[in-house]
Each structure stands twice: as structure tokens, then as C-alpha cells.
C-alpha atoms as a PDB file:
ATOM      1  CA  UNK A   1     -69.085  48.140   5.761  1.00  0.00           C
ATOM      2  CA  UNK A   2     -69.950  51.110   4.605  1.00  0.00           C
ATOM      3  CA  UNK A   3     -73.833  52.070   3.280  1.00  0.00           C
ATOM      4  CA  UNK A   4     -72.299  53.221  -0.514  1.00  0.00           C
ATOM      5  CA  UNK A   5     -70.275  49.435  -0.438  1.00  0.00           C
ATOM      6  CA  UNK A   6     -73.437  47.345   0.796  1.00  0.00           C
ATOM      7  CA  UNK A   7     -75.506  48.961  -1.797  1.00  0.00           C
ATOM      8  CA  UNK A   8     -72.335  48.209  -4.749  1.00  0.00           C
ATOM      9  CA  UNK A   9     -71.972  44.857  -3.276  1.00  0.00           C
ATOM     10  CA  UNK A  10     -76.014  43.681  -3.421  1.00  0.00           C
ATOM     11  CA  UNK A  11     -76.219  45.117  -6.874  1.00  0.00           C
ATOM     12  CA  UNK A  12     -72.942  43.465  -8.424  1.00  0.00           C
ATOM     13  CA  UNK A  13     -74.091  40.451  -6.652  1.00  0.00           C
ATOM     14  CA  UNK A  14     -77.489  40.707  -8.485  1.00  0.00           C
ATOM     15  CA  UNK A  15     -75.667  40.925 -11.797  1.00  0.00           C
ATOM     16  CA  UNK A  16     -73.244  37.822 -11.334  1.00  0.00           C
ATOM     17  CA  UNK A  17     -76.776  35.793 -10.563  1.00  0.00           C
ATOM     18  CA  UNK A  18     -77.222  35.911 -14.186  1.00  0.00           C
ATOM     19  CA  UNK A  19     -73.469  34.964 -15.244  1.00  0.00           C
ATOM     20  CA  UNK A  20     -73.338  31.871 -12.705  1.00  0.00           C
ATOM     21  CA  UNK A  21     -70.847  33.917 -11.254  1.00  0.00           C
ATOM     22  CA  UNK A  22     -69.893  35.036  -7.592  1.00  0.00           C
ATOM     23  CA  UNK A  23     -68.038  37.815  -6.241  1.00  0.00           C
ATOM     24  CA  UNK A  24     -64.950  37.099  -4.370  1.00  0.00           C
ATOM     25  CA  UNK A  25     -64.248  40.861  -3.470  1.00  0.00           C
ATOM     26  CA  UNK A  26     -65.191  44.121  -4.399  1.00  0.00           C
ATOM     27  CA  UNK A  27     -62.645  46.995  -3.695  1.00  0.00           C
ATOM     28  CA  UNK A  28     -63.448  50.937  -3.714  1.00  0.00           C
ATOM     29  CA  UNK A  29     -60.520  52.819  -3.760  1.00  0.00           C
ATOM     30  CA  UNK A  30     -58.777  55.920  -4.410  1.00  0.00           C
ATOM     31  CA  UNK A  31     -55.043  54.711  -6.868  1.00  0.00           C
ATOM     32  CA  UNK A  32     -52.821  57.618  -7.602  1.00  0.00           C
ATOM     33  CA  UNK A  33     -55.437  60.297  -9.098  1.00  0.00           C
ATOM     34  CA  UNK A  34     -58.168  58.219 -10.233  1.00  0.00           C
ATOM     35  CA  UNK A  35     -61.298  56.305  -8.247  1.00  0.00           C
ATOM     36  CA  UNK A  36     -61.394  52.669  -8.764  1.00  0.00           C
ATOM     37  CA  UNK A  37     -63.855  50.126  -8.425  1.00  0.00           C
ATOM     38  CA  UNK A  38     -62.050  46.426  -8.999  1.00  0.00           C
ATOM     39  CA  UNK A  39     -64.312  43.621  -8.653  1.00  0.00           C
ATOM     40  CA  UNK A  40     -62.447  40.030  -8.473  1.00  0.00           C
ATOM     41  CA  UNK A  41     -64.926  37.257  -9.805  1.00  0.00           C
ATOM     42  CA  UNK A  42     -64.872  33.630  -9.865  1.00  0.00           C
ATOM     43  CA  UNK A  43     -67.331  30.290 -11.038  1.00  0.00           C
ATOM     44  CA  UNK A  44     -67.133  27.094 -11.715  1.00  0.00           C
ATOM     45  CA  UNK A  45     -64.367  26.971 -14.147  1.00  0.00           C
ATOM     46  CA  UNK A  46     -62.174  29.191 -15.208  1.00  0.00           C
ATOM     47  CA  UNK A  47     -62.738  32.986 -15.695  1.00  0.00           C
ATOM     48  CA  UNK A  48     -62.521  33.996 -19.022  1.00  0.00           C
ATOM     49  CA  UNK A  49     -61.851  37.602 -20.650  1.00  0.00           C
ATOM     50  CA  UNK A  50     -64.846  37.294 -22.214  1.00  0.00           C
ATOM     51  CA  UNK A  51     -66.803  37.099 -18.913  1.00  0.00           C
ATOM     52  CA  UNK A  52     -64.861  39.986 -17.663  1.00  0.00           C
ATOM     53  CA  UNK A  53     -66.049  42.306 -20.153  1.00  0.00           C
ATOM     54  CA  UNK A  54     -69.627  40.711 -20.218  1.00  0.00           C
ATOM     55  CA  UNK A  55     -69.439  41.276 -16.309  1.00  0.00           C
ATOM     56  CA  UNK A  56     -67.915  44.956 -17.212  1.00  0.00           C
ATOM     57  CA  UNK A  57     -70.430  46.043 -19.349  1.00  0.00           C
ATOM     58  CA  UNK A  58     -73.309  44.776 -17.764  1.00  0.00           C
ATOM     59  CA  UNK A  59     -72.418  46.093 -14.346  1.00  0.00           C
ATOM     60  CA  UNK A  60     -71.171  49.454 -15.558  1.00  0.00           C
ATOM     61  CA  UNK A  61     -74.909  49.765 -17.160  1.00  0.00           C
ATOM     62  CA  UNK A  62     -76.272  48.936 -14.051  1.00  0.00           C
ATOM     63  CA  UNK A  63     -73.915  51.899 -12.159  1.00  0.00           C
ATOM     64  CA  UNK A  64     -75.070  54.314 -15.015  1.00  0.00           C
ATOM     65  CA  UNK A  65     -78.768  53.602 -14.710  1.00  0.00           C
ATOM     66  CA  UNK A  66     -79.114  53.152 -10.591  1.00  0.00           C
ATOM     67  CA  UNK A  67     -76.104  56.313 -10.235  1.00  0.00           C
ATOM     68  CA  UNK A  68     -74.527  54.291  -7.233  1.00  0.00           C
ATOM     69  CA  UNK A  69     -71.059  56.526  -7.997  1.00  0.00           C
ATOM     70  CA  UNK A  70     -71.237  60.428  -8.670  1.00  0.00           C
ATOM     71  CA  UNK A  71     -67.260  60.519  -9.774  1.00  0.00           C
ATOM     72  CA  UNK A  72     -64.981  59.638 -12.459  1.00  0.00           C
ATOM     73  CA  UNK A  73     -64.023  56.068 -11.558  1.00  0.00           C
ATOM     74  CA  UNK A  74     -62.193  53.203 -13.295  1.00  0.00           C
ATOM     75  CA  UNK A  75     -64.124  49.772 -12.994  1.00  0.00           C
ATOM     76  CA  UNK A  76     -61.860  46.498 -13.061  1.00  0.00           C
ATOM     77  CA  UNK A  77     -63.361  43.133 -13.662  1.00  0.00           C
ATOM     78  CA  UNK A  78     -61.277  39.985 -13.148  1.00  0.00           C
ATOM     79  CA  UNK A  79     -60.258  36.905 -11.834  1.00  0.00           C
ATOM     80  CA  UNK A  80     -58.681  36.631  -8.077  1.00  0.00           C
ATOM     81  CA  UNK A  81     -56.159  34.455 -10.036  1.00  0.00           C
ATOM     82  CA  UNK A  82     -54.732  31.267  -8.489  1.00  0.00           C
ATOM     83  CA  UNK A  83     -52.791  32.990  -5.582  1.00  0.00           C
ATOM     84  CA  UNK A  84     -55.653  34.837  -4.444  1.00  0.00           C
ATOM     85  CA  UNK A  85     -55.878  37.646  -2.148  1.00  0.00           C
ATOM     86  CA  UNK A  86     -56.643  36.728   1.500  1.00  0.00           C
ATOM     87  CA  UNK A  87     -58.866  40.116   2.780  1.00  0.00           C
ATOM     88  CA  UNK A  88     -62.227  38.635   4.314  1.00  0.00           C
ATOM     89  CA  UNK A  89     -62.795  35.925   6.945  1.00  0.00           C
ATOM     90  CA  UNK A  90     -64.082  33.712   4.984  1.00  0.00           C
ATOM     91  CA  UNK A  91     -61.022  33.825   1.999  1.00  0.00           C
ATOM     92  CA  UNK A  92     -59.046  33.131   5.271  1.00  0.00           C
ATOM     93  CA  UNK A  93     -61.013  29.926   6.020  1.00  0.00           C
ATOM     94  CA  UNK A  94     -60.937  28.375   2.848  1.00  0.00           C
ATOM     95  CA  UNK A  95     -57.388  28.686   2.584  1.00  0.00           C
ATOM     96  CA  UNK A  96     -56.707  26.811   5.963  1.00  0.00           C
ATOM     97  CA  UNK A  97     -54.580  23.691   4.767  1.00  0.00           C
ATOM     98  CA  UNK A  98     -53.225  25.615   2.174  1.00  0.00           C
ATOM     99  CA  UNK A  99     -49.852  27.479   1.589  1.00  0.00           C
ATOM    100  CA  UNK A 100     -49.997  31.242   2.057  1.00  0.00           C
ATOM    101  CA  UNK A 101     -47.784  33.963   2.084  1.00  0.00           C
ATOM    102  CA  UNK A 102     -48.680  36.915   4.835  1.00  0.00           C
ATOM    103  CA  UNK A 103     -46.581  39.861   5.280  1.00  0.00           C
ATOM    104  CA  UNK A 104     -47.344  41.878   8.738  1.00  0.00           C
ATOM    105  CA  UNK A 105     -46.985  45.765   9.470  1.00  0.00           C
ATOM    106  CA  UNK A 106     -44.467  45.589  12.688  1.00  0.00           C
ATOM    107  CA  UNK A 107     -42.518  42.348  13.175  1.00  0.00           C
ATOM    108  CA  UNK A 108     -43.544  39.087  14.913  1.00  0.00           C
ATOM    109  CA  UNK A 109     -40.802  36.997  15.821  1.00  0.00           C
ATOM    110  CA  UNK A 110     -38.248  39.168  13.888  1.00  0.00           C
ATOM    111  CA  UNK A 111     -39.553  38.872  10.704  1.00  0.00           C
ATOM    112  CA  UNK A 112     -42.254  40.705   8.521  1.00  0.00           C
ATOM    113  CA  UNK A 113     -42.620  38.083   6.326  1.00  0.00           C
ATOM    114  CA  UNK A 114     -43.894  34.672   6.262  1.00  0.00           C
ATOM    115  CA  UNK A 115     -44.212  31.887   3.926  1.00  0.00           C
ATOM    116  CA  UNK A 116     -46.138  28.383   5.374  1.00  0.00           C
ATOM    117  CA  UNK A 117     -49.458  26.651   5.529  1.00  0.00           C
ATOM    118  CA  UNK A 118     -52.372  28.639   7.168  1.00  0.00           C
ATOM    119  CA  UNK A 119     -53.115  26.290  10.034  1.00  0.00           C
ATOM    120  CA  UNK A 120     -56.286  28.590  11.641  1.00  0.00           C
ATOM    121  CA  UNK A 121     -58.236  31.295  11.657  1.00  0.00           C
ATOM    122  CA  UNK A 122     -59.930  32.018  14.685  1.00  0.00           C
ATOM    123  CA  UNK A 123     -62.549  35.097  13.977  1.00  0.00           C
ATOM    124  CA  UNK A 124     -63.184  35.460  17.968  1.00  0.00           C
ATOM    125  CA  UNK A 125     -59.487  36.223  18.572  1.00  0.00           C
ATOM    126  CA  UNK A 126     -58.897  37.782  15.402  1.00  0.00           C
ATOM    127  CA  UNK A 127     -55.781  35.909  14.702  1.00  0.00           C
ATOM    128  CA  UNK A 128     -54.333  33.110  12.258  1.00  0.00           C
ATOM    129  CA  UNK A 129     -51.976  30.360  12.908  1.00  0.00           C
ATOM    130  CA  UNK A 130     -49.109  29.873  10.346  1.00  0.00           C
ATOM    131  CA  UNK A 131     -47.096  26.697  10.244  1.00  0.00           C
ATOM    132  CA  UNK A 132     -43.404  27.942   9.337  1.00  0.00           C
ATOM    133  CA  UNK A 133     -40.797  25.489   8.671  1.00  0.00           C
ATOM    134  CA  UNK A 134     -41.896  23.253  11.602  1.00  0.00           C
ATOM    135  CA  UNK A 135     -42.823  26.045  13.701  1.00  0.00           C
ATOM    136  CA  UNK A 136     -45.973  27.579  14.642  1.00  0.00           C
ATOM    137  CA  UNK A 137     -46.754  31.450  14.847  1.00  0.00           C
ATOM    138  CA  UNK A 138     -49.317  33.371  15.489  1.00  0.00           C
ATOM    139  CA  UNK A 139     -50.563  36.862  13.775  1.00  0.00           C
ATOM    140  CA  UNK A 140     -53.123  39.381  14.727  1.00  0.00           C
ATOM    141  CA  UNK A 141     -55.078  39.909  11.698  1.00  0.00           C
ATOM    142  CA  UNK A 142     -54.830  43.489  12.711  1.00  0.00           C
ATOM    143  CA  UNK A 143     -51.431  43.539  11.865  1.00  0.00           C
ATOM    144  CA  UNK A 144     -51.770  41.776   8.337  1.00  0.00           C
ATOM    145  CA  UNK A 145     -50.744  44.304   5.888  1.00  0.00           C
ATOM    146  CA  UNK A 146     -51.050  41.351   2.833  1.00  0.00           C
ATOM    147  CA  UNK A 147     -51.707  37.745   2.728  1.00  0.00           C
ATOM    148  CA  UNK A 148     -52.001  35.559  -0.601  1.00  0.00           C
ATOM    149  CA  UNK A 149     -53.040  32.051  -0.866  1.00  0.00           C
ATOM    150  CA  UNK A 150     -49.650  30.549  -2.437  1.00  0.00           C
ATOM    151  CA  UNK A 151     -48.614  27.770  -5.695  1.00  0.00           C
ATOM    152  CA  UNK A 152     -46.288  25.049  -4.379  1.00  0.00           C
ATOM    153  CA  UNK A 153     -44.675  22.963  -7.037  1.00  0.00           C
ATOM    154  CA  UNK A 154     -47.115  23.943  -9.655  1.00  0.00           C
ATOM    155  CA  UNK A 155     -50.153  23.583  -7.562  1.00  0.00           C
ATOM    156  CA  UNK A 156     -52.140  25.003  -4.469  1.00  0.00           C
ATOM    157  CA  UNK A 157     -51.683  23.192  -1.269  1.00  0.00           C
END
């Protein structure tokens, strides 16, 4: 991780402290023209819009007054949602058991796509284990281009 993230990470970590809040992932990124900084948050209970832009404005005071980020930039505050981004090793581990969708940048097995319950993650080999209609594959997390947690009837598995 990068010095400029570490330092954005402690300091919107410091900030959800006081909203009971925790940060599920912080991304810095350059979309079309513009520099964004999208921060996906989650507590116990549901994320509201009103904790959003509580969470917006006290964090973009925070920016302004430490001067973390010299650009223009667009800051995001939300909820990762119910189907969730997968991204860090432990969003991986929490959704083992549960249904996931993961779509790869060259094909395994013929396909690019997959749709099944997340079996493993194993950090050492830097792979997960899918369970796909009754069979098992494994994917580099290398080659992971996207991977969501996924609803099944209505619910997460």
C-alpha cells in the first residue's frame, strides 16, 4: 500500500471511530477525467444516507484541514451494499460459505465467468476455491479481474 493510502486509510479510520462505523474499503482512483476517492462503509445495522453525508462532511473537513490530496477529487461515501465487492483478503474470508460471483482476466476451464459458493481462500497460495455446479475450481487471485459476494433467493448464502 502506498504511503498517500496508509495515511487516507488511518485518518478515515479515525473518523468512523466516532460514527460506530468501519471502513470496508477505500478506493483512490483516476474515473474518466476526474480523481476519486470512494469510501464503502458499514456498522451494525444498516447504512443510512444520512450517515453517508455525516461521514462525507466530516471526512472531507478532515482532508481540507490535514491537505492529504493536492487535486480536484470527487469523494464518495456509501454502503458496500448487500453483494459486496470482494478486493481484500479478508472480504474474501468472510465470504467463504457464501455465494459469489468472480469473473477472471484469461479463462480457467473455458470460461471467464463463474457463479458458486466460495469454498477457500488460501492467502499462502494466493488462490480461491469455487464450488460450481458440483464441481470444484480453482483461481489465482492474480487473475481475478471482479468478484462480488452474491443474493440467492432473496438472501446471502
Amino acid at each position: 500500500m502506498s504511503k498517500k493510502r496508509d495515511q487516507l486509510t488511518k485518518m478515515v479510520e479515525e473518523v468512523l471511530e466516532d460514527f460506530s462505523s468501519t471502513l470496508y474499503l477505500l478506493k483512490w482512483e483516476k474515473r474518466g477525467g476526474e480523481w476519486v476517492l470512494e469510501l464503502l462503509i458499514e456498522k451494525e445495522g444498516p447504512v443510512t444516507t444520512s450517515d453517508c453525508a455525516d461521514v462525507s462532511s466530516r471526512v472531507s473537513d478532515e482532508l481540507d484541514k490535514r491537505d492529504l490530496i493536492q487535486k480536484e477529487y470527487v469523494l464518495q461515501v456509501s454502503s458496500p451494499g448487500v453483494e459486496r465487492p470482494l478486493v481484500e483478503s479478508r472480504h474474501f474470508k468472510g465470504a467463504i460459505g457464501g455465494s459469489v460471483e468472480v469473473n477472471t482476466y484469461g479463462p480457467i476451464e473455458n470460461s471467464r465467468n463463474f457463479v458458486g459458493t466460495l469454498k477457500s481462500y488460501d492467502e499462502e497460495s494466493g488462490e480461491i476455491e469455487l464450488e460450481v455446479d458440483g464441481e470444484y475450481v480453482e483461481i489465482p487471485i492474480n487473475n481475478v479481474s471482479k468478484a462480488t459476494t452474491r443474493m440467492v433467493d432473496g438472501e446471502l448464502s
